[in-house]
C-alpha atoms as a PDB file:
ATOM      1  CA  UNK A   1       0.000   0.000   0.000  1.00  0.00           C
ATOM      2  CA  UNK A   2       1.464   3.599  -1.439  1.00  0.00           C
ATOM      3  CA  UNK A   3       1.317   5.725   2.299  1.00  0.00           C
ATOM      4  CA  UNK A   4       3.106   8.678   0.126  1.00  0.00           C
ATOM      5  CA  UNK A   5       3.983  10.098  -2.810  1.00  0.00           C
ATOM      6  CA  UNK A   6       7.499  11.451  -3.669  1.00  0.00           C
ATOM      7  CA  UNK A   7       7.519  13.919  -6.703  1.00  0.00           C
ATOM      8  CA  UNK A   8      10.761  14.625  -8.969  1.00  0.00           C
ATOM      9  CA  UNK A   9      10.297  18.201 -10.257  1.00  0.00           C
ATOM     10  CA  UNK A  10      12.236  19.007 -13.627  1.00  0.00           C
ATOM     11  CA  UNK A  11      10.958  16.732 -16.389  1.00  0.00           C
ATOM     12  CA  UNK A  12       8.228  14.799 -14.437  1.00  0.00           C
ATOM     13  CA  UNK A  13       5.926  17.811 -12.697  1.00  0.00           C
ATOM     14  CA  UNK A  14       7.234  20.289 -15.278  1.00  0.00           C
ATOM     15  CA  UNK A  15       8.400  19.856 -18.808  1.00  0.00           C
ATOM     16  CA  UNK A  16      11.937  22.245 -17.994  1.00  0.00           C
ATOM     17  CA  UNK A  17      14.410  19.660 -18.869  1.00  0.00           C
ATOM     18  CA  UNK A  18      14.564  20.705 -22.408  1.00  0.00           C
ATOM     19  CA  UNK A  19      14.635  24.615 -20.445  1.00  0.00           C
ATOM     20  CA  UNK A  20      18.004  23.382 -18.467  1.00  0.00           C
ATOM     21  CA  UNK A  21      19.454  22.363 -21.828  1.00  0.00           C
ATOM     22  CA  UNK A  22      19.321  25.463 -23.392  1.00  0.00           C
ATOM     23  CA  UNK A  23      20.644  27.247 -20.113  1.00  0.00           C
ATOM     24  CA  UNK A  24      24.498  25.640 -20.199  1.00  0.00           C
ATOM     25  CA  UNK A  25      25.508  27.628 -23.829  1.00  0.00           C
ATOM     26  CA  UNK A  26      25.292  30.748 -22.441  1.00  0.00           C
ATOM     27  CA  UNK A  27      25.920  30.107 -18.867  1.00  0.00           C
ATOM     28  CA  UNK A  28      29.573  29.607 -19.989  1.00  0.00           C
ATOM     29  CA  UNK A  29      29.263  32.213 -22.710  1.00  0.00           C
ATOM     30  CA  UNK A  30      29.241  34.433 -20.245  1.00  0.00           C
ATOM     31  CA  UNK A  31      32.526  33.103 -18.320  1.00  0.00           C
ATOM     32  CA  UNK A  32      34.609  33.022 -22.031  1.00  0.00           C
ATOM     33  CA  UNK A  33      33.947  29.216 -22.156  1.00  0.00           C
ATOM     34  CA  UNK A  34      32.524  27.049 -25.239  1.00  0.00           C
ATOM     35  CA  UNK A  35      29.667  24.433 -24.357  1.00  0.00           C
ATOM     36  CA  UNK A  36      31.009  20.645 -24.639  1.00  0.00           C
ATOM     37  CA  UNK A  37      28.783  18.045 -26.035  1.00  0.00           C
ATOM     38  CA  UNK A  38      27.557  15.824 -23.390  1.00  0.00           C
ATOM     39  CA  UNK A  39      27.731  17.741 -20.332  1.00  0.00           C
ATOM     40  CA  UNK A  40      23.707  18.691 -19.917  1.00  0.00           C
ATOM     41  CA  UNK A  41      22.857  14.851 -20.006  1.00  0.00           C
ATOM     42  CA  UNK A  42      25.720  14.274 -17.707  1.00  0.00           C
ATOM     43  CA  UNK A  43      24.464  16.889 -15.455  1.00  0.00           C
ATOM     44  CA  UNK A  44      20.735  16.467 -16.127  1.00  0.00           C
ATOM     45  CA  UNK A  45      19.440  15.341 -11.981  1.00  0.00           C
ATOM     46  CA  UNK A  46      22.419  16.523 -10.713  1.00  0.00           C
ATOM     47  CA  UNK A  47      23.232  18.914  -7.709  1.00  0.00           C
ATOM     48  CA  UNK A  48      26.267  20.225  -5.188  1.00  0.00           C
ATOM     49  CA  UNK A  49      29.329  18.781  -5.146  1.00  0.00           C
ATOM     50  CA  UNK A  50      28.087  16.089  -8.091  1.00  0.00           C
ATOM     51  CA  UNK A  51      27.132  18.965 -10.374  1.00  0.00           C
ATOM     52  CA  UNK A  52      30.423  20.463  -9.763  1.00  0.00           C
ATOM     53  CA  UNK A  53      32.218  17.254 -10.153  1.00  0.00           C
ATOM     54  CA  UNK A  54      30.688  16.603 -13.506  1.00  0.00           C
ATOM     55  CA  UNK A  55      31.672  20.293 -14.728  1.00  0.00           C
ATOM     56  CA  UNK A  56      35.176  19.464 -13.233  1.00  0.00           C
ATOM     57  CA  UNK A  57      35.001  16.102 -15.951  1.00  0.00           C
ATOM     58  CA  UNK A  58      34.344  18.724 -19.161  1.00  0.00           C
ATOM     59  CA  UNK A  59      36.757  20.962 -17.946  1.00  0.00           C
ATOM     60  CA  UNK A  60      39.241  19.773 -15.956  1.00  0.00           C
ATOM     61  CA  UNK A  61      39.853  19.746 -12.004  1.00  0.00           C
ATOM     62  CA  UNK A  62      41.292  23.550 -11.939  1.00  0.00           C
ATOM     63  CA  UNK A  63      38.563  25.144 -13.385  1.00  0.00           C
ATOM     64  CA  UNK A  64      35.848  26.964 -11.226  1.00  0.00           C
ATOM     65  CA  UNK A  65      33.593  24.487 -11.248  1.00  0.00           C
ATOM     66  CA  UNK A  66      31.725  26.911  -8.867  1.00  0.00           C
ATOM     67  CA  UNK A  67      31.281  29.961 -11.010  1.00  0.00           C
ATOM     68  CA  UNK A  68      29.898  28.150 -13.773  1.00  0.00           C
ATOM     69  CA  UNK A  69      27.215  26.363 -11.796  1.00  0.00           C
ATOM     70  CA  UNK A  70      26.604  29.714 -10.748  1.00  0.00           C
ATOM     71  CA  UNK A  71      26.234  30.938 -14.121  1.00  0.00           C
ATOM     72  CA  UNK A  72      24.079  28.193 -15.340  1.00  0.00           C
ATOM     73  CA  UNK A  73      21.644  29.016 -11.937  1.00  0.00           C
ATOM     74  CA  UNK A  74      21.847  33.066 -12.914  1.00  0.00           C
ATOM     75  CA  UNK A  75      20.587  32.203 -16.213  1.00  0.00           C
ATOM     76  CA  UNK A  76      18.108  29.472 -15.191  1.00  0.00           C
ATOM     77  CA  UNK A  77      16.424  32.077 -12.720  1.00  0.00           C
ATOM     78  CA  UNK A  78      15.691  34.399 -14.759  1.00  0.00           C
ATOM     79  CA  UNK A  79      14.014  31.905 -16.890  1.00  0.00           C
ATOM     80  CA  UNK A  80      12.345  30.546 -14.111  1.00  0.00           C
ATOM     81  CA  UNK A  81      10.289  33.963 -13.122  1.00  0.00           C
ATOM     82  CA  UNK A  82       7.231  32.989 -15.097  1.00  0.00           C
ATOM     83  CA  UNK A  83       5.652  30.022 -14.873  1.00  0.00           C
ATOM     84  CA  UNK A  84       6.868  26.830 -16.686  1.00  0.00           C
ATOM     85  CA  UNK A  85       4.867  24.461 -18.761  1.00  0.00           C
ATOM     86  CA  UNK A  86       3.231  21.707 -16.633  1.00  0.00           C
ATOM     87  CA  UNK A  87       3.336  17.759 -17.138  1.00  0.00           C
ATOM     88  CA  UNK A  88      -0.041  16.528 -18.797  1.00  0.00           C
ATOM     89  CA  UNK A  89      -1.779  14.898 -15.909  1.00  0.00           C
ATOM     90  CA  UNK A  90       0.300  16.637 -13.154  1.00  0.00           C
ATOM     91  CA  UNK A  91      -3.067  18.560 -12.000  1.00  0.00           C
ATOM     92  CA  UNK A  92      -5.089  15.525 -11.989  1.00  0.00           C
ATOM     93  CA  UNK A  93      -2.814  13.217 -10.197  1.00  0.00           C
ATOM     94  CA  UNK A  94      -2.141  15.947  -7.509  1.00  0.00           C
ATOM     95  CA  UNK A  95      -6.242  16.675  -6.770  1.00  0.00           C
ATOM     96  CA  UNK A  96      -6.834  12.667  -6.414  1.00  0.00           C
ATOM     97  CA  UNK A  97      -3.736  12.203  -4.382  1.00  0.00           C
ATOM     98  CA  UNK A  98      -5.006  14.936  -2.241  1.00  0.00           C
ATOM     99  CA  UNK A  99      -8.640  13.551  -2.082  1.00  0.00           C
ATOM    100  CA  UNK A 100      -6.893  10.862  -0.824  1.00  0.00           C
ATOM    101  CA  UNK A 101      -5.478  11.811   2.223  1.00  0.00           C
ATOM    102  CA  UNK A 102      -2.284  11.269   1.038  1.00  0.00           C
ATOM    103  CA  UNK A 103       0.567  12.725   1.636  1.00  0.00           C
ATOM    104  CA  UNK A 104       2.754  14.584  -1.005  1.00  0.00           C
ATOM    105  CA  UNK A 105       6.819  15.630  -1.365  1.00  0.00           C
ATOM    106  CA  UNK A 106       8.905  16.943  -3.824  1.00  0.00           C
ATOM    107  CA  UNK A 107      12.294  15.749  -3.941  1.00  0.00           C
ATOM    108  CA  UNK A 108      14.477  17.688  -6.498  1.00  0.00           C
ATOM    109  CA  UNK A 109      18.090  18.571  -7.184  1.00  0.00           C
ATOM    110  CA  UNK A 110      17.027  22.088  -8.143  1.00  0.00           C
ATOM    111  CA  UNK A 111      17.683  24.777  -5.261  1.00  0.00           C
ATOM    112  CA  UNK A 112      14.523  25.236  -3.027  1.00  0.00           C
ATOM    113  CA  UNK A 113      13.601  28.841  -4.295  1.00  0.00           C
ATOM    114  CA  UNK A 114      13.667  27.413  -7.582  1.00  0.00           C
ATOM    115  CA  UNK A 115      11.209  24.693  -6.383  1.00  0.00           C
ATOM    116  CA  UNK A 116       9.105  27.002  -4.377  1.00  0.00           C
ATOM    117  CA  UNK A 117       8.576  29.546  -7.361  1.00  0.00           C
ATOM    118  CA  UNK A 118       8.097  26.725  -9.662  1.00  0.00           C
ATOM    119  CA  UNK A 119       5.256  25.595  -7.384  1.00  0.00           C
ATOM    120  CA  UNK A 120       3.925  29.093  -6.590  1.00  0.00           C
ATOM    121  CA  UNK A 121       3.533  30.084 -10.071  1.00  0.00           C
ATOM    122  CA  UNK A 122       1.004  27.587 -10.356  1.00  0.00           C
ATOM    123  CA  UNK A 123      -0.611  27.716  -6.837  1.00  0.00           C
ATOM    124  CA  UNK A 124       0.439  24.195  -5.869  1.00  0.00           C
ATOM    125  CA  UNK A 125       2.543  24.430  -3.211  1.00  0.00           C
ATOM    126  CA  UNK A 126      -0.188  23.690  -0.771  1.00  0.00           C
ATOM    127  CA  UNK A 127      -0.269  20.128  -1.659  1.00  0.00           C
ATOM    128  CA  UNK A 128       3.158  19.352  -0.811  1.00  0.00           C
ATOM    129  CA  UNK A 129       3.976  18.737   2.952  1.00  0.00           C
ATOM    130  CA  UNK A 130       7.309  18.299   2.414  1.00  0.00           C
ATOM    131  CA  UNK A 131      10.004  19.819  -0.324  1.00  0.00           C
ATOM    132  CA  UNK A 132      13.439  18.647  -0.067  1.00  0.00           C
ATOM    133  CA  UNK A 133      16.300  20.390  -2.116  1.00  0.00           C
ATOM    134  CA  UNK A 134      19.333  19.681  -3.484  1.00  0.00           C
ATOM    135  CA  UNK A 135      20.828  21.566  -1.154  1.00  0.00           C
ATOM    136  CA  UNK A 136      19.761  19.862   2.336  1.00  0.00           C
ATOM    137  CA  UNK A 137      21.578  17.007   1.215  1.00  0.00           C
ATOM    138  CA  UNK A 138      25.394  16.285   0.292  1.00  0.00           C
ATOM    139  CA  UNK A 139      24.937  13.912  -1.816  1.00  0.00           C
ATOM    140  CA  UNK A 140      22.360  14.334  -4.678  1.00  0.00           C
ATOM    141  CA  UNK A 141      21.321  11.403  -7.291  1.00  0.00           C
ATOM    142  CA  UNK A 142      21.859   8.714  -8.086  1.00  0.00           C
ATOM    143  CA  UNK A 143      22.474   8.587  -4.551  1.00  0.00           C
ATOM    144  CA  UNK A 144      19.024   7.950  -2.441  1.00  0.00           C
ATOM    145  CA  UNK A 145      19.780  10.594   0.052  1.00  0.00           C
ATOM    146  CA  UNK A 146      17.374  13.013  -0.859  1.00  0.00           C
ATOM    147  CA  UNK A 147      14.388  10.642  -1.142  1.00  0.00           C
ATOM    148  CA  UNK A 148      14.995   9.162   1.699  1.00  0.00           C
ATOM    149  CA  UNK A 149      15.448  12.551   4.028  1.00  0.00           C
ATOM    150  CA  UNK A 150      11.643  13.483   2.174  1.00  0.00           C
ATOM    151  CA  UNK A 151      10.643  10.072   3.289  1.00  0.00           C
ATOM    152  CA  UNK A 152      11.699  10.482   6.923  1.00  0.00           C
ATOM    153  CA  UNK A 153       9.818  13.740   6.761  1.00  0.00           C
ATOM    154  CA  UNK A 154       6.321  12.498   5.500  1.00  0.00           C
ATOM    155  CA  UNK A 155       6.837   9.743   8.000  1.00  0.00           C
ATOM    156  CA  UNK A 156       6.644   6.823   5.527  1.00  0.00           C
ATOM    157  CA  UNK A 157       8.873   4.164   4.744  1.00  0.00           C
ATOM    158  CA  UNK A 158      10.338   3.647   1.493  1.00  0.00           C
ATOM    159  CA  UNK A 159       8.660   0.532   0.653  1.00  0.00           C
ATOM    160  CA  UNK A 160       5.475   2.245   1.168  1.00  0.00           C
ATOM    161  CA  UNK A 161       6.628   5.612  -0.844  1.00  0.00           C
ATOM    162  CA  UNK A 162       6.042   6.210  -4.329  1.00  0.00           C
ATOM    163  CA  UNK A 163       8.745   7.737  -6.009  1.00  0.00           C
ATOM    164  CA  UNK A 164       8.264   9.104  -9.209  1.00  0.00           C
ATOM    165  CA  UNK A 165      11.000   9.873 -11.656  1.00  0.00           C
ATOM    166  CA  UNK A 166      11.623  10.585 -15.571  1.00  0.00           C
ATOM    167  CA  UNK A 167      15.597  10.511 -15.448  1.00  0.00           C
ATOM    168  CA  UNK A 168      18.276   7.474 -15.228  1.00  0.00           C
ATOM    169  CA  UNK A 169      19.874   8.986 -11.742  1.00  0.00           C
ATOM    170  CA  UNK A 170      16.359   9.674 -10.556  1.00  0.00           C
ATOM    171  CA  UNK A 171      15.537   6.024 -10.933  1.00  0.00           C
ATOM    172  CA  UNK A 172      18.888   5.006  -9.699  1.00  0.00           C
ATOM    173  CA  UNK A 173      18.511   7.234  -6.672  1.00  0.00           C
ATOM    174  CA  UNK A 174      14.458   5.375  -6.110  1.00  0.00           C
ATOM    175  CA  UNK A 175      15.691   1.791  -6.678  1.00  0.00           C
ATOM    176  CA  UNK A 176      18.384   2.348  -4.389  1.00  0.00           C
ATOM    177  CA  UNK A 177      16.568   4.061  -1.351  1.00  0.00           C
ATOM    178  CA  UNK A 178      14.070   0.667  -1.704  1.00  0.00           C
ATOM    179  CA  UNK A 179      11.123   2.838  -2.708  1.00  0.00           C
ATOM    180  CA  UNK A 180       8.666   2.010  -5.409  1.00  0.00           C
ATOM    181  CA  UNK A 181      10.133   4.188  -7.951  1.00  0.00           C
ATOM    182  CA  UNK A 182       8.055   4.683 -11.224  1.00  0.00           C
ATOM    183  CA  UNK A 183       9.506   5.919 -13.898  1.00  0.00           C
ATOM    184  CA  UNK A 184       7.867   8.260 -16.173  1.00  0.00           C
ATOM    185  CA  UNK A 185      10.432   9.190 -19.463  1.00  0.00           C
ATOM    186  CA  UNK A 186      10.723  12.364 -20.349  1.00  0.00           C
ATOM    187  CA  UNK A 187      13.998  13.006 -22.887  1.00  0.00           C
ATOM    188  CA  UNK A 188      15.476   9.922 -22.309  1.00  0.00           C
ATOM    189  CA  UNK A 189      13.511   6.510 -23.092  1.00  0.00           C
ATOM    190  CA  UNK A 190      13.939   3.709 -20.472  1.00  0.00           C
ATOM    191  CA  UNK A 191      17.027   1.690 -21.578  1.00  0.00           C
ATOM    192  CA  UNK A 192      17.618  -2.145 -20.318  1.00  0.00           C
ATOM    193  CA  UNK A 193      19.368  -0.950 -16.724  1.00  0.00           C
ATOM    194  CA  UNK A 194      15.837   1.152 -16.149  1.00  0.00           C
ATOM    195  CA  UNK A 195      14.115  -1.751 -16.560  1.00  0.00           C
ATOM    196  CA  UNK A 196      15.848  -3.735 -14.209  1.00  0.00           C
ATOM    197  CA  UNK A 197      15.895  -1.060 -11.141  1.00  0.00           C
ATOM    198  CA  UNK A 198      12.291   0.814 -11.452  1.00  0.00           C
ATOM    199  CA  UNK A 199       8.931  -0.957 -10.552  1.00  0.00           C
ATOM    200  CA  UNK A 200       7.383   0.272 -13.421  1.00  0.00           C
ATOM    201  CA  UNK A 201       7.015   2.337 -16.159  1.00  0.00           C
ATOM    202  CA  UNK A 202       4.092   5.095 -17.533  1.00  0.00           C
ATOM    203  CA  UNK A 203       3.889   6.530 -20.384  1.00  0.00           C
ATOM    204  CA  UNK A 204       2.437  10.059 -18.504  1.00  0.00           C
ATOM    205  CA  UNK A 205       1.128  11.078 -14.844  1.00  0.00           C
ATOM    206  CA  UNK A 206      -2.838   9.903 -16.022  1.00  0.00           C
ATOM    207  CA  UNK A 207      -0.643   6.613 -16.312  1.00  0.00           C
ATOM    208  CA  UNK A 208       0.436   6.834 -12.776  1.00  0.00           C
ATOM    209  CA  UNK A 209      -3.132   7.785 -11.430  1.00  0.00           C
ATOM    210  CA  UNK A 210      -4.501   4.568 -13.171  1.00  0.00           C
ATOM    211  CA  UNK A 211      -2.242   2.785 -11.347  1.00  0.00           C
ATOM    212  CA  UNK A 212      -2.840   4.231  -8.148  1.00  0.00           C
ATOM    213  CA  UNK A 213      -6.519   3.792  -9.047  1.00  0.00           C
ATOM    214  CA  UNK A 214      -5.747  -0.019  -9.723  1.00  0.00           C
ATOM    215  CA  UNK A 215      -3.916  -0.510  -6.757  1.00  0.00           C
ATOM    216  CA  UNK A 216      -1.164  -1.353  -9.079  1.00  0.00           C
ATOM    217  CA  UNK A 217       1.391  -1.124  -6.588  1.00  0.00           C
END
């Protein structure tokens, strides 16, 4: 029996992976540095001292990691002022989860004003008990840390938490806490190590609230 529901934000509630992309090129314009192929799917679900490890991969251990995360969150915010396209379904599955007594988190790398504004654009943030941010946590996915502190919080245990997730870390991070982790794909398809680590797999959020419905799982 699900006893809570752990929400991913970017890509799963709101359709701002492709958004992220687009924020590296000129996040390092602006520091005199070219973009590398590879690094925002590297990055993508990434946070702290991961995020800065994977810039130190592209470009090398002496390089300000720091600065340029900084950069990529300076450009990001000002992106993130108005509100963001939301997930087909994400309004539907929130109102029956609600209905439902039961209770809500969202567990994301982003930082939490990033979450907050994200979920006060669209007057949601009332259905989330709990938000847990990249930055309450020292390590960030595809470790479970963060699902597991927004666990603790809701006061359910994992095998009794739904964790819901579009990205390969995100799954990583689910499979690995012990939760039911359900992937929903968003730019990536599920590949053969998905299948192997997530529950199971929707094709959108009115996927996930047939499940629930169903008592799937």
């Amino acid at each position: 029996m699900i006893n809570g529901v752990i929400f991913d934000m970017d890509g799963l509630m709101f359709d701002t992976e492709r958004m992220w992309a687009t924020f590296w090129e000129p996040a390092l314009a602006a520091l005199g540095l070219p973009y590398k192929e590879g690094l925002s799917e590297a990055a993508r679900g990434t946070a702290g001292e991961t995020l800065r490890n994977v810039v130190r991969q592209f470009y090398g251990q002496d390089c300000n990691a720091a600065a340029i995360v900084d950069s990529l969150h300076a450009v990001a915010d000002k992106a993130f002022q108005k509100p963001v396209p939301k997930k087909p379904g994400l309004d539907e599955l929130l109102a029956w989860l609600d209905e439902q007594h039961i209770p809500m988190a969202v567990a994301s790398s982003s930082r939490m004003d990033v979450i907050q504004r994200n979920l006060d654009n669209w007057g949601m943030r009332s259905y989330f008990s709990v938000l847990a941010s990249g930055q309450q946590v020292t390590r960030s996915k595809p470790d479970p840390e963060i699902f597991l502190l927004a666990a603790e919080k809701l006061g359910v245990t994992p095998g009794h938490a739904l964790v819901l997730e579009d990205s390969y870390n995100g799954v990583r991070a689910g499979a690995a806490g012990g939760f039911v982790t359900v992937m929903v794909p968003d730019l990536l398809p599920a590949d053969d190590e998905m299948r192997r680590l997530y529950t199971a797999e929707c094709r959108s959020l009115f996927e996930v609230l047939d499940g629930l419905k169903a008592n799937r799982w």
